[in-house]
C-alpha atoms as a PDB file:
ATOM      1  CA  UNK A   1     -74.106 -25.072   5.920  1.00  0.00           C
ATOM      2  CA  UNK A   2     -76.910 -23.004   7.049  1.00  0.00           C
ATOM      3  CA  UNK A   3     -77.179 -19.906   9.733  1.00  0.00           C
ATOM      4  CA  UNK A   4     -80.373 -19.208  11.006  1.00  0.00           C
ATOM      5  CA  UNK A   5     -79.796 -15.700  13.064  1.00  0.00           C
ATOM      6  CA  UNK A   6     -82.673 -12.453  13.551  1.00  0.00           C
ATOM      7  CA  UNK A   7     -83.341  -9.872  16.392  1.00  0.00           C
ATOM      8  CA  UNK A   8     -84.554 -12.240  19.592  1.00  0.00           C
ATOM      9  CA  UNK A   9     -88.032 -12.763  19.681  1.00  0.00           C
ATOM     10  CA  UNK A  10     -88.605 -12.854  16.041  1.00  0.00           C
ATOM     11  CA  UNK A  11     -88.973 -16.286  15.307  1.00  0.00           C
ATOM     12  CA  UNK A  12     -85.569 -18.014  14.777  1.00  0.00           C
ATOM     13  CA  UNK A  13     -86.771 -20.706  17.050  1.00  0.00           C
ATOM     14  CA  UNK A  14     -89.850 -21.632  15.462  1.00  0.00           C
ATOM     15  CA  UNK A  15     -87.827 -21.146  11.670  1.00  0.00           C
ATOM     16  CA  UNK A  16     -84.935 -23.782  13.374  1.00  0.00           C
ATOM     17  CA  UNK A  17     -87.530 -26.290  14.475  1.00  0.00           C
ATOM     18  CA  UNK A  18     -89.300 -26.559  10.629  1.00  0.00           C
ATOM     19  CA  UNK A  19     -85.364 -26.772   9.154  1.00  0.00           C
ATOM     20  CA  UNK A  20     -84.330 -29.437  11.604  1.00  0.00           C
ATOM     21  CA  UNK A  21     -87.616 -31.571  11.019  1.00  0.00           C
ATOM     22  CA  UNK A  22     -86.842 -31.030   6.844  1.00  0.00           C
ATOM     23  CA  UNK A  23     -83.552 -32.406   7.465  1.00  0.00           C
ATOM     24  CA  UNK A  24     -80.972 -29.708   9.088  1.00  0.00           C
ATOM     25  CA  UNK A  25     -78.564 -30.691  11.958  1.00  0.00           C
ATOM     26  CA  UNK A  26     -78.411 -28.123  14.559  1.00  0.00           C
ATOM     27  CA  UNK A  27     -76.471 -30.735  16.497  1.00  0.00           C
ATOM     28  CA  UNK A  28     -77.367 -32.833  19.308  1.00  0.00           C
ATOM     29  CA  UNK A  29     -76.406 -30.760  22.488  1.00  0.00           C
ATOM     30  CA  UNK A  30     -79.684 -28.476  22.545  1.00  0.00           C
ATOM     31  CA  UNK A  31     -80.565 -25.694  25.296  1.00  0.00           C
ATOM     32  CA  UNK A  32     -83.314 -27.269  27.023  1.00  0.00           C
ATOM     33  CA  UNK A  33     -86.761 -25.388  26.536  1.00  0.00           C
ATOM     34  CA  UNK A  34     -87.172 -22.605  29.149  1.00  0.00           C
ATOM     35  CA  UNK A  35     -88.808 -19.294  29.981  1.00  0.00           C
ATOM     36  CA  UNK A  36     -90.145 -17.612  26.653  1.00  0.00           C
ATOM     37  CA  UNK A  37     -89.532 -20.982  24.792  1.00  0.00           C
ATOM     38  CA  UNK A  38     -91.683 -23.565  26.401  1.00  0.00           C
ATOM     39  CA  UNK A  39     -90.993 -25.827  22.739  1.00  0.00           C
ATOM     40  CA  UNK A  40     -87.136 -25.511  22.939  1.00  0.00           C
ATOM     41  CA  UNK A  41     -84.699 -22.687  21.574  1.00  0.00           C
ATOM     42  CA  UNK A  42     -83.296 -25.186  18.627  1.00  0.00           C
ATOM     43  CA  UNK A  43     -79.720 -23.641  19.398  1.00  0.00           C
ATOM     44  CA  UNK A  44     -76.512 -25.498  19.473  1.00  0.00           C
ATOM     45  CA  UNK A  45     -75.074 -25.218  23.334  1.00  0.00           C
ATOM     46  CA  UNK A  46     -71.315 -25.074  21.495  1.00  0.00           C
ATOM     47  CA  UNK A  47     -72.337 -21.619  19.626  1.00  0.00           C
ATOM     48  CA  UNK A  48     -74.491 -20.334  22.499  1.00  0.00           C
ATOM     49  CA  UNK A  49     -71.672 -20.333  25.046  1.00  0.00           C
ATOM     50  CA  UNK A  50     -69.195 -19.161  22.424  1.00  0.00           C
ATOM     51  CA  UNK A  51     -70.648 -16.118  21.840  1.00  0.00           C
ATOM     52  CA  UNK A  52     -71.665 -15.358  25.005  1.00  0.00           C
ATOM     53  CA  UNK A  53     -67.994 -15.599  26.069  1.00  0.00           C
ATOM     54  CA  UNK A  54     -66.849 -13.578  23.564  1.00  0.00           C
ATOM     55  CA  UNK A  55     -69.648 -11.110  24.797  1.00  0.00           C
ATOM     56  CA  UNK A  56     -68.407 -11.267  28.353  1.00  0.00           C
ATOM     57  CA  UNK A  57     -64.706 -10.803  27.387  1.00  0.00           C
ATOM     58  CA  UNK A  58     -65.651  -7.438  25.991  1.00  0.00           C
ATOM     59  CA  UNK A  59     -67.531  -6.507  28.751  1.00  0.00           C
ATOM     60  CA  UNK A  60     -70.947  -6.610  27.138  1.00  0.00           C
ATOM     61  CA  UNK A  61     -74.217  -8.223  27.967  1.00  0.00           C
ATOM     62  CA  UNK A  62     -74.299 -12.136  27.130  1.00  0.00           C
ATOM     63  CA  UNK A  63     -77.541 -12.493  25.994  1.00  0.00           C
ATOM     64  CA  UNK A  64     -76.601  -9.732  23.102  1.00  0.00           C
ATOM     65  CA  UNK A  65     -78.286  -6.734  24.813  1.00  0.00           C
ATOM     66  CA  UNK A  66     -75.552  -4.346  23.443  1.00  0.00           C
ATOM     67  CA  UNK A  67     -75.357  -1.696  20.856  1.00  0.00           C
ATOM     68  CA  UNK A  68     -71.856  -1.879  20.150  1.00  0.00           C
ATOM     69  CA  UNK A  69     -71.312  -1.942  15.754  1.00  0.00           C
ATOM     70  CA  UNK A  70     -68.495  -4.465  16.311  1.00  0.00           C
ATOM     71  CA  UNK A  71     -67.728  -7.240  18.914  1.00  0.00           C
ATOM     72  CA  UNK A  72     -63.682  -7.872  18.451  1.00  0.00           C
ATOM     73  CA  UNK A  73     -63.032 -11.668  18.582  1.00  0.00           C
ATOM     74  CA  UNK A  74     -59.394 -11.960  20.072  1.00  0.00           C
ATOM     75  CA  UNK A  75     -57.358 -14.819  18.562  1.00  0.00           C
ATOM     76  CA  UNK A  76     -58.240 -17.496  21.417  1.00  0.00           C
ATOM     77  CA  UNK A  77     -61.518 -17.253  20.197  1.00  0.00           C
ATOM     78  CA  UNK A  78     -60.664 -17.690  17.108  1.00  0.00           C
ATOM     79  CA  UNK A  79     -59.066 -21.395  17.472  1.00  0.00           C
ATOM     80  CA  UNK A  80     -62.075 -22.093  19.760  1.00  0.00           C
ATOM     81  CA  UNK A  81     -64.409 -21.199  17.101  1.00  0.00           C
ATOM     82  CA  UNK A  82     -62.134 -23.461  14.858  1.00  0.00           C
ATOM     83  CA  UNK A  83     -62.444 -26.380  16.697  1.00  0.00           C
ATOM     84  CA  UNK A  84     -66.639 -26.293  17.585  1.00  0.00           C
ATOM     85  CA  UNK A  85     -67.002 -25.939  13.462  1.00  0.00           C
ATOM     86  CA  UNK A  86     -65.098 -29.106  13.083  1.00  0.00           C
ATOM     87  CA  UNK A  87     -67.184 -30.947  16.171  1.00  0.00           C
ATOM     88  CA  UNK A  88     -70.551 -30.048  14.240  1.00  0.00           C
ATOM     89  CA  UNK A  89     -69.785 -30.100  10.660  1.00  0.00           C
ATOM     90  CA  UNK A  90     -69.750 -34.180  10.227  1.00  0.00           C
ATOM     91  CA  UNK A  91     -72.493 -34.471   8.085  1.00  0.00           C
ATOM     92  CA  UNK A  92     -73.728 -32.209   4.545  1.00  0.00           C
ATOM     93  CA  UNK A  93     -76.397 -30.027   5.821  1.00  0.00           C
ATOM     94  CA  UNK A  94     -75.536 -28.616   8.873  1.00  0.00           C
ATOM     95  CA  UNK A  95     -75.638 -25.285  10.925  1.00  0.00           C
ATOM     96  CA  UNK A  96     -76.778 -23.772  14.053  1.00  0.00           C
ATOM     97  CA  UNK A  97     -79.226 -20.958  15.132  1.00  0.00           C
ATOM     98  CA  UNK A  98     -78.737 -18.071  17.393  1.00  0.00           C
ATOM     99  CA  UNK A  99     -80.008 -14.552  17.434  1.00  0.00           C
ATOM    100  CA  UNK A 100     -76.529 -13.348  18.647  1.00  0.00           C
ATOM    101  CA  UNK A 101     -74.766 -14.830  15.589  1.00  0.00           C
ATOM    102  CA  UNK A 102     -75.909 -11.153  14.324  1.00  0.00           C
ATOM    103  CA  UNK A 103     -73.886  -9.744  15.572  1.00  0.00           C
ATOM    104  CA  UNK A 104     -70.542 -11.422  14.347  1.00  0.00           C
ATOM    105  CA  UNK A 105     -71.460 -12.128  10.803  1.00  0.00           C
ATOM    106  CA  UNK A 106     -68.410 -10.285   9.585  1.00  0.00           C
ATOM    107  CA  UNK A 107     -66.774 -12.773  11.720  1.00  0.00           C
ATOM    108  CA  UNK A 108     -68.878 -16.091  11.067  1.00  0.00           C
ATOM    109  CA  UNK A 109     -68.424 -15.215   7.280  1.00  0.00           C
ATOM    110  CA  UNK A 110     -64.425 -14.883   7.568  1.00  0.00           C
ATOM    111  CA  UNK A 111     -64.330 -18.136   9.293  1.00  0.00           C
ATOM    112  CA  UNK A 112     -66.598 -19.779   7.007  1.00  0.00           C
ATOM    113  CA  UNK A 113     -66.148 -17.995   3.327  1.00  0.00           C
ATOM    114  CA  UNK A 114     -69.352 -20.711   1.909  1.00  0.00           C
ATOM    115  CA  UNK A 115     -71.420 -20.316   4.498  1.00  0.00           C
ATOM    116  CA  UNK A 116     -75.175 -19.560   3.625  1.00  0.00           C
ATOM    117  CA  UNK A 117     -77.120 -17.427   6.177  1.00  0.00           C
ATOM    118  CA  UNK A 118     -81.595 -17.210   6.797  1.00  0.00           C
ATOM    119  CA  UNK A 119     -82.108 -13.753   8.488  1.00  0.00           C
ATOM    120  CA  UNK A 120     -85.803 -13.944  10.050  1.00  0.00           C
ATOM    121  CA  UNK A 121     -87.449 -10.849  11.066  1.00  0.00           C
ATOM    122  CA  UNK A 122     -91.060  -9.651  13.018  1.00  0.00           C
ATOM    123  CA  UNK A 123     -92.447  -6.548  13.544  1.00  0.00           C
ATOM    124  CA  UNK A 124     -90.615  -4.119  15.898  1.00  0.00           C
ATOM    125  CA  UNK A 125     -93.833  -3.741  18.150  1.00  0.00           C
ATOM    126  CA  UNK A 126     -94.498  -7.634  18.208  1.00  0.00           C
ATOM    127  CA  UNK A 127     -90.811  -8.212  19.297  1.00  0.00           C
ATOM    128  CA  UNK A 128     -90.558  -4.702  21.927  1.00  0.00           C
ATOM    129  CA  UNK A 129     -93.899  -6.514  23.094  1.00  0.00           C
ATOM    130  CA  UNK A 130     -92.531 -10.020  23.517  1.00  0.00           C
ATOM    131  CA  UNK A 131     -89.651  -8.493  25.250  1.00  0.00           C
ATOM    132  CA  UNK A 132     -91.857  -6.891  27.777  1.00  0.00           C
ATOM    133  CA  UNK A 133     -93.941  -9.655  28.290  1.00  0.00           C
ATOM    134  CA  UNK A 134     -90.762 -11.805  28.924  1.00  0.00           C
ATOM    135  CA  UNK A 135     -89.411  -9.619  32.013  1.00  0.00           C
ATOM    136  CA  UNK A 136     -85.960  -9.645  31.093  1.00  0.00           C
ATOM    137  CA  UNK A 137     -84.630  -6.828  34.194  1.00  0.00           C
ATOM    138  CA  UNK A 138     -82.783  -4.281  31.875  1.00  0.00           C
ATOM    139  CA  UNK A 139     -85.918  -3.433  30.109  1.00  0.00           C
ATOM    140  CA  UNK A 140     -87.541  -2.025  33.072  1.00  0.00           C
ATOM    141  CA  UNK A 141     -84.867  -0.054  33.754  1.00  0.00           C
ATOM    142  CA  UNK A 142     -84.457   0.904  29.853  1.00  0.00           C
ATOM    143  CA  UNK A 143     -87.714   0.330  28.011  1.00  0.00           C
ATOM    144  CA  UNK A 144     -86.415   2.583  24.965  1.00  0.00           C
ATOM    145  CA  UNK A 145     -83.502  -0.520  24.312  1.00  0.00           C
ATOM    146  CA  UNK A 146     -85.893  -2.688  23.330  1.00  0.00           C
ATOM    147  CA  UNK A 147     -86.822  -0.762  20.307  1.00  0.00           C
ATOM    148  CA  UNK A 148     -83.131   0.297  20.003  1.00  0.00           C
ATOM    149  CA  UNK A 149     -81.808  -3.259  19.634  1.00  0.00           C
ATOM    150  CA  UNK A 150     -84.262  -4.513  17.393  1.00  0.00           C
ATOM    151  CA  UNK A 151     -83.287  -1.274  15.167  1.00  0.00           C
ATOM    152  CA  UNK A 152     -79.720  -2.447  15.731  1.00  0.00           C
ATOM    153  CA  UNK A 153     -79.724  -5.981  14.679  1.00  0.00           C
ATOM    154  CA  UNK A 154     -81.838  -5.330  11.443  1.00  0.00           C
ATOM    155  CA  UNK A 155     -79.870  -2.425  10.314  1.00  0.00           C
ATOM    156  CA  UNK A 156     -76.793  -5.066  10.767  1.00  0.00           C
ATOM    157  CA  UNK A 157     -79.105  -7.589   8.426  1.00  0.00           C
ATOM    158  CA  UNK A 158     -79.816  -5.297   5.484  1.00  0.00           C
ATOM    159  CA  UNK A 159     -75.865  -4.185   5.624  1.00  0.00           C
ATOM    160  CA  UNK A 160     -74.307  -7.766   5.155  1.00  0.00           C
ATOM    161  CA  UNK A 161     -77.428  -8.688   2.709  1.00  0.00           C
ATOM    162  CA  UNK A 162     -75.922  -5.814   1.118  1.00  0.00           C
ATOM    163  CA  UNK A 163     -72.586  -6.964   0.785  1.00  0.00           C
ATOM    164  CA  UNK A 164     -73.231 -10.878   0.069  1.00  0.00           C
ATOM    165  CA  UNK A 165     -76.799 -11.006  -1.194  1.00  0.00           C
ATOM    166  CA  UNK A 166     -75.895 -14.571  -2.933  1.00  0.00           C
ATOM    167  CA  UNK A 167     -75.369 -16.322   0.185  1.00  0.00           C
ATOM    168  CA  UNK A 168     -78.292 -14.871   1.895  1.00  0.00           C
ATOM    169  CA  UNK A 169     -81.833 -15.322   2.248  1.00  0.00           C
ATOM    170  CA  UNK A 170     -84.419 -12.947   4.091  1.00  0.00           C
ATOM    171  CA  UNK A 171     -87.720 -13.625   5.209  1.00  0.00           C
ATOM    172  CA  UNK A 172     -90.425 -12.700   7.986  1.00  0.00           C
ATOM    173  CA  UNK A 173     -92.073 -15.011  10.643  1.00  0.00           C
ATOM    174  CA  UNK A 174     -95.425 -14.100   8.876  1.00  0.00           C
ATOM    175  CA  UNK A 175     -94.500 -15.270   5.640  1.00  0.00           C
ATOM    176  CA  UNK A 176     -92.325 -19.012   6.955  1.00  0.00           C
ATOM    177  CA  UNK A 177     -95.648 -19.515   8.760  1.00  0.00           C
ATOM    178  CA  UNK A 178     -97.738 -19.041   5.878  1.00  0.00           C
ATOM    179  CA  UNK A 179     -96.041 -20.231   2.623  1.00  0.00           C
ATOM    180  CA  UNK A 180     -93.498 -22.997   4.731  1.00  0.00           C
ATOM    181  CA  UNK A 181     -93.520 -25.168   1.276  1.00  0.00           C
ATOM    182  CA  UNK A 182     -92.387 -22.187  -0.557  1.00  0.00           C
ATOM    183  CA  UNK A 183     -89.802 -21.126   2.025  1.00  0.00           C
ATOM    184  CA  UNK A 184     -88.165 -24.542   1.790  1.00  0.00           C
ATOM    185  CA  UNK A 185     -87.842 -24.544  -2.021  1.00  0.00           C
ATOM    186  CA  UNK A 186     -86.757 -21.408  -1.791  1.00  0.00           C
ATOM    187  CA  UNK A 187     -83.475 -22.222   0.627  1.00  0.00           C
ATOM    188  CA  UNK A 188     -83.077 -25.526  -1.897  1.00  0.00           C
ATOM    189  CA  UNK A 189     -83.659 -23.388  -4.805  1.00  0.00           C
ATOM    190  CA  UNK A 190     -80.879 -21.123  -4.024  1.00  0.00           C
ATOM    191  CA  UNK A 191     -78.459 -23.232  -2.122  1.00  0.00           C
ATOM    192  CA  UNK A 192     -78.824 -26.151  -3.622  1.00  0.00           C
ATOM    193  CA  UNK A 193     -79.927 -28.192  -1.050  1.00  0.00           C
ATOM    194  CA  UNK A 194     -82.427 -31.100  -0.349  1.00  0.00           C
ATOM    195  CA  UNK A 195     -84.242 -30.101   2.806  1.00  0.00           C
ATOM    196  CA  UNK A 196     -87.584 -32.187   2.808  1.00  0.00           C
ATOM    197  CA  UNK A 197     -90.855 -30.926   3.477  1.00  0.00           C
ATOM    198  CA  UNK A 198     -91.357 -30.461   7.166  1.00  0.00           C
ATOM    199  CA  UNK A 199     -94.094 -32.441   9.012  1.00  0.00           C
ATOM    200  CA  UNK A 200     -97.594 -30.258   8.919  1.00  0.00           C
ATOM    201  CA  UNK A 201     -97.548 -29.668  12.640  1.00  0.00           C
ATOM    202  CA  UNK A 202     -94.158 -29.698  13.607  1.00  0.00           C
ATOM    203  CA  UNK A 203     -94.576 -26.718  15.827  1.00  0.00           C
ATOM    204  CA  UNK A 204     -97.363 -25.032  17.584  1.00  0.00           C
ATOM    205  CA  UNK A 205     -98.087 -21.892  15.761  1.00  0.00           C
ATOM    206  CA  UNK A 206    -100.467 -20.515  17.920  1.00  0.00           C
ATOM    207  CA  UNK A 207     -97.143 -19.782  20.359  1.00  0.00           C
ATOM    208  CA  UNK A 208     -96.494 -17.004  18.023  1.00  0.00           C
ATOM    209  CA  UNK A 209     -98.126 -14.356  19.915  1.00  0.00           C
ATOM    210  CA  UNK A 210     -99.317 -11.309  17.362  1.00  0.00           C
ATOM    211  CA  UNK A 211    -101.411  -8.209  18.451  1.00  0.00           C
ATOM    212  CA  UNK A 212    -101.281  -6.767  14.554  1.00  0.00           C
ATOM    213  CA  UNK A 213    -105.289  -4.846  16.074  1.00  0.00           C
ATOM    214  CA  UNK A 214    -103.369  -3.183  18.253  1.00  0.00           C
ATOM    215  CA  UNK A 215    -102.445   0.393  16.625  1.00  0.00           C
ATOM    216  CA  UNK A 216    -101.250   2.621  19.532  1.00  0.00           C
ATOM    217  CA  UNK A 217     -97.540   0.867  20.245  1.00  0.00           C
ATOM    218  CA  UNK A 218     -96.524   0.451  16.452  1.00  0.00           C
ATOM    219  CA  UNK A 219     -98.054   4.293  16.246  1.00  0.00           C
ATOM    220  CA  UNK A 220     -95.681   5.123  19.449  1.00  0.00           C
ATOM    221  CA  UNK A 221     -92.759   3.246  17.965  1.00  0.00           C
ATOM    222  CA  UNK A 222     -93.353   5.498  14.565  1.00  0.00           C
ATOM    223  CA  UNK A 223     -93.378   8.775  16.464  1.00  0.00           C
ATOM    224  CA  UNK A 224     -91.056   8.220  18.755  1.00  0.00           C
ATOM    225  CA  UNK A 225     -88.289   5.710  16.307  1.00  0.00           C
ATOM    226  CA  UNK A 226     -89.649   6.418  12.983  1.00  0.00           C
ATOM    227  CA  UNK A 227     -85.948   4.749  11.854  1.00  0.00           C
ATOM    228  CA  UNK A 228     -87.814   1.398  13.308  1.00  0.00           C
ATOM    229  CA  UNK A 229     -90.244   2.095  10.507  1.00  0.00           C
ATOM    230  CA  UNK A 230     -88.080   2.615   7.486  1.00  0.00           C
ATOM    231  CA  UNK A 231     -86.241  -0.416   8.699  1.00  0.00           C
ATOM    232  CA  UNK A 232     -89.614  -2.537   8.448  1.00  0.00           C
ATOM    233  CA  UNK A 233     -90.510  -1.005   5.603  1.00  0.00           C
ATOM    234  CA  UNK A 234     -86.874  -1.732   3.819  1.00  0.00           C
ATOM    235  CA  UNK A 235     -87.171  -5.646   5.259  1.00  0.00           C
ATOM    236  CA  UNK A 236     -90.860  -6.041   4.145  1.00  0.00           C
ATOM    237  CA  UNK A 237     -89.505  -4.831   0.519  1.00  0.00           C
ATOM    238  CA  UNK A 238     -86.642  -7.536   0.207  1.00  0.00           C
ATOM    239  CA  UNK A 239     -87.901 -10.495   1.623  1.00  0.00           C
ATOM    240  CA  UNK A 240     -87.700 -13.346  -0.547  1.00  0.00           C
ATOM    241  CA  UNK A 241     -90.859 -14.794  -0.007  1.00  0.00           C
ATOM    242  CA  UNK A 242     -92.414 -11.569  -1.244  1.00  0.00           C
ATOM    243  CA  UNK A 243     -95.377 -11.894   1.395  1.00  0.00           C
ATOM    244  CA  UNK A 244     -97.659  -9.558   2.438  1.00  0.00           C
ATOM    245  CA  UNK A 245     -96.813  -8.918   6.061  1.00  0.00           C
ATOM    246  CA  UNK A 246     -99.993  -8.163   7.973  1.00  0.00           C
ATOM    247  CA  UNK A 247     -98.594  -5.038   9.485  1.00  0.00           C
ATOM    248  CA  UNK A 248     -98.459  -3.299   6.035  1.00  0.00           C
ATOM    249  CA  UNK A 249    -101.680  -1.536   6.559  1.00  0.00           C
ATOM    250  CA  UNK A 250    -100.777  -0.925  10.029  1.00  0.00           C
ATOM    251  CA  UNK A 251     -97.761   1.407   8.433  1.00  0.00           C
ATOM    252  CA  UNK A 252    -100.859   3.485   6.132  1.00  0.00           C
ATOM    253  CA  UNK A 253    -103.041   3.355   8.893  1.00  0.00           C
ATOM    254  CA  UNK A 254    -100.254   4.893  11.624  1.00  0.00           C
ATOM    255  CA  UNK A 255     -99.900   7.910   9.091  1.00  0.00           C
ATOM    256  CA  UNK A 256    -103.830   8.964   9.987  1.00  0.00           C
ATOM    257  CA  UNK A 257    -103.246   8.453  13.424  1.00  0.00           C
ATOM    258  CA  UNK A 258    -103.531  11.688  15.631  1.00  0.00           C
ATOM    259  CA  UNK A 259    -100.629  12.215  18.372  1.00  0.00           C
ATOM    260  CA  UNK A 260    -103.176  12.901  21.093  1.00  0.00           C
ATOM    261  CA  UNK A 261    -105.110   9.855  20.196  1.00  0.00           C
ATOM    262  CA  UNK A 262    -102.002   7.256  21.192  1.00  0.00           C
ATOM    263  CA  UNK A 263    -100.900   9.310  23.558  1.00  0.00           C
ATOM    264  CA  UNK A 264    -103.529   8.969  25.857  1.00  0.00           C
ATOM    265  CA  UNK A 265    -104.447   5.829  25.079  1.00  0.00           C
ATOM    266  CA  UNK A 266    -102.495   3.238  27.740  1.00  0.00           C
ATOM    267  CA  UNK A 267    -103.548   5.738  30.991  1.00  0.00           C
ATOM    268  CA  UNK A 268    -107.875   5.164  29.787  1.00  0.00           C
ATOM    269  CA  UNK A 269    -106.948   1.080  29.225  1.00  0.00           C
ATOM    270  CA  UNK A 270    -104.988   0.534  32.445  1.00  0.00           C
ATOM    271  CA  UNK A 271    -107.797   2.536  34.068  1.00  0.00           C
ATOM    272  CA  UNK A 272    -110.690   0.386  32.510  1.00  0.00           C
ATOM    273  CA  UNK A 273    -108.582  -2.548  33.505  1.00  0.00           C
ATOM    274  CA  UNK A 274    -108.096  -1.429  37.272  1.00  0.00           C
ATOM    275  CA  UNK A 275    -112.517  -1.263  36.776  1.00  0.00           C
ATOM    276  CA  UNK A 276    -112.395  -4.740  35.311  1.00  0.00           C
ATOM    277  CA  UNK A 277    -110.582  -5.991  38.098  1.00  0.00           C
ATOM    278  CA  UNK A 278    -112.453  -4.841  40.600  1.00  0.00           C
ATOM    279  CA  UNK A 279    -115.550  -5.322  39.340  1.00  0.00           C
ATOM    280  CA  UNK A 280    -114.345  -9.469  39.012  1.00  0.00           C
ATOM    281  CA  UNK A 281    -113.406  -9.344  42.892  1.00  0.00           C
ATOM    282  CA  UNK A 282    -116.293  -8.041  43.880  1.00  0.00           C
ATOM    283  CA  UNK A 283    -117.671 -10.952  41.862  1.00  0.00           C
ATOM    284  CA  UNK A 284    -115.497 -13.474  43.721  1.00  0.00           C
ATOM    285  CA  UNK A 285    -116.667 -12.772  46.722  1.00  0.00           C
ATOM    286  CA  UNK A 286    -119.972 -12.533  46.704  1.00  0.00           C
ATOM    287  CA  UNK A 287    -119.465 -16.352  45.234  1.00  0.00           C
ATOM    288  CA  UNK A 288    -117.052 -17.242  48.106  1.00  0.00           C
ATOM    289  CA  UNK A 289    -119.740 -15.852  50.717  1.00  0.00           C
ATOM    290  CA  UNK A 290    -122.230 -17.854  48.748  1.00  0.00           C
ATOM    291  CA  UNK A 291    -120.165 -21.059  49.228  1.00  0.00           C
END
């Protein structure tokens, strides 16, 4: 069986939807697509709610916003847990996605001692930015636990790749996008499987928002969380796919950045955008008088 779990926003879904189409069953009670996933989530309903019980019953956020190190999973749990493995595990390759499978790994991997696990990962300013651009309300009041959490549920990857590195496989968005033959001979390769090769377009790509021009947030994360950065660099250096991520020179290039540079930067493009705006309805209404 196969795991597909990363920090939110870095790509599970799209990863989920290539494995289902080459032959995976994620099970047939999906989350219907929604906000920030207009193409579907690809996770299992059973899972979902599971864990975001077991969230609740510790008090913590359900979506996974939390920085605890370990989520207990009290014996009820347990035999619930027990019971939604044997409802989904009727056929050979099957599994389930969901970003807050992260953080019980030491717990999924008890349960299920065979289990093989796909950790995807993105760029800590694409995700912080996909966060922000989503709306979710406790980033607005905490924009710092964005970059915090993303920190959080890598460091978490890289620890249980150390510990079982033979039932494990590590990858970035980048890389599944751009070598998706390779990545499924690669899972088959390792785990002896026979996933298929996906259909060409099973997905829309272009959904995958990047701003890799952009150098002033990764430049802010750097100063600010230069952990984030070692993280990257550490995931970048043990993916499997060995791909050249392109936020690499990003990393050189945030080195030669100067402080004041970045640091003024957002107050001169907010202004020129407050111009731009006005400019356009001054525009519009010399049209609408015009009309």
């Amino acid at each position: 069986m196969l795991i597909i779990t990363g920090m939110h926003r870095s790509g599970t879904s799209f990863t989920t939807s290539l494995l289902q189409n080459a032959g995976l069953d994620i099970g047939k009670r999906l989350l219907k697509p929604g906000h920030g996933n207009i193409k579907g989530f690809f996770e299992n309903v059973d899972f979902v709610k599971f864990h975001e019980e077991v969230l609740r019953s510790q008090g913590l956020n359900e979506i996974g916003w939390t920085l605890e190190d370990k989520v207990p999973v009290q014996e009820p749990y347990r035999q619930q847990a027990k019971e939604i493995i044997s409802k989904n595990s009727q056929v050979n390759i099957w599994g389930w996605k969901d970003p807050r499978t992260t953080l019980f790994l030491d717990f999924w991997t008890e349960l299920l001692p065979d289990a093989k696990f796909i950790f995807i990962y993105r760029s800590p300013w694409e995700v912080v930015d996909s966060l922000y651009r989503r709306g979710d309300e406790i980033f607005m009041k905490y924009p710092e636990l964005a970059v915090k959490l993303w920190i959080h549920y890598n460091q978490k990857i890289l620890n249980f790749l150390d510990s079982f590195p033979d039932q494990c496989l590590l990858t970035s968005v980048y890389s599944i996008v751009s070598h998706t033959e390779e990545f499924i001979y690669k899972i088959n390769n390792k785990f002896d499987l026979n996933l298929v090769k996906p259909a060409a377009e099973i997905y829309d790509r272009s959904l995958l928002y990047t701003q890799t021009a952009d150098i002033h947030r990764p430049t802010l994360i750097a100063y600010y969380f230069p952990e984030a950065i070692n993280v990257y660099a550490e995931l970048n250096k043990r993916e499997i796919l060995g791909g050249s991520s392109p936020d690499e020179a990003l990393l050189e290039q945030i080195k030669a950045i100067p402080e004041q540079t970045w640091a003024f930067q957002d107050w001169i493009n907010i202004r020129h955008l407050e111009k731009k705006v006005k400019s356009l309805r001054f525009e519009l209404k010399k049209r609408v008088k015009v009309l």
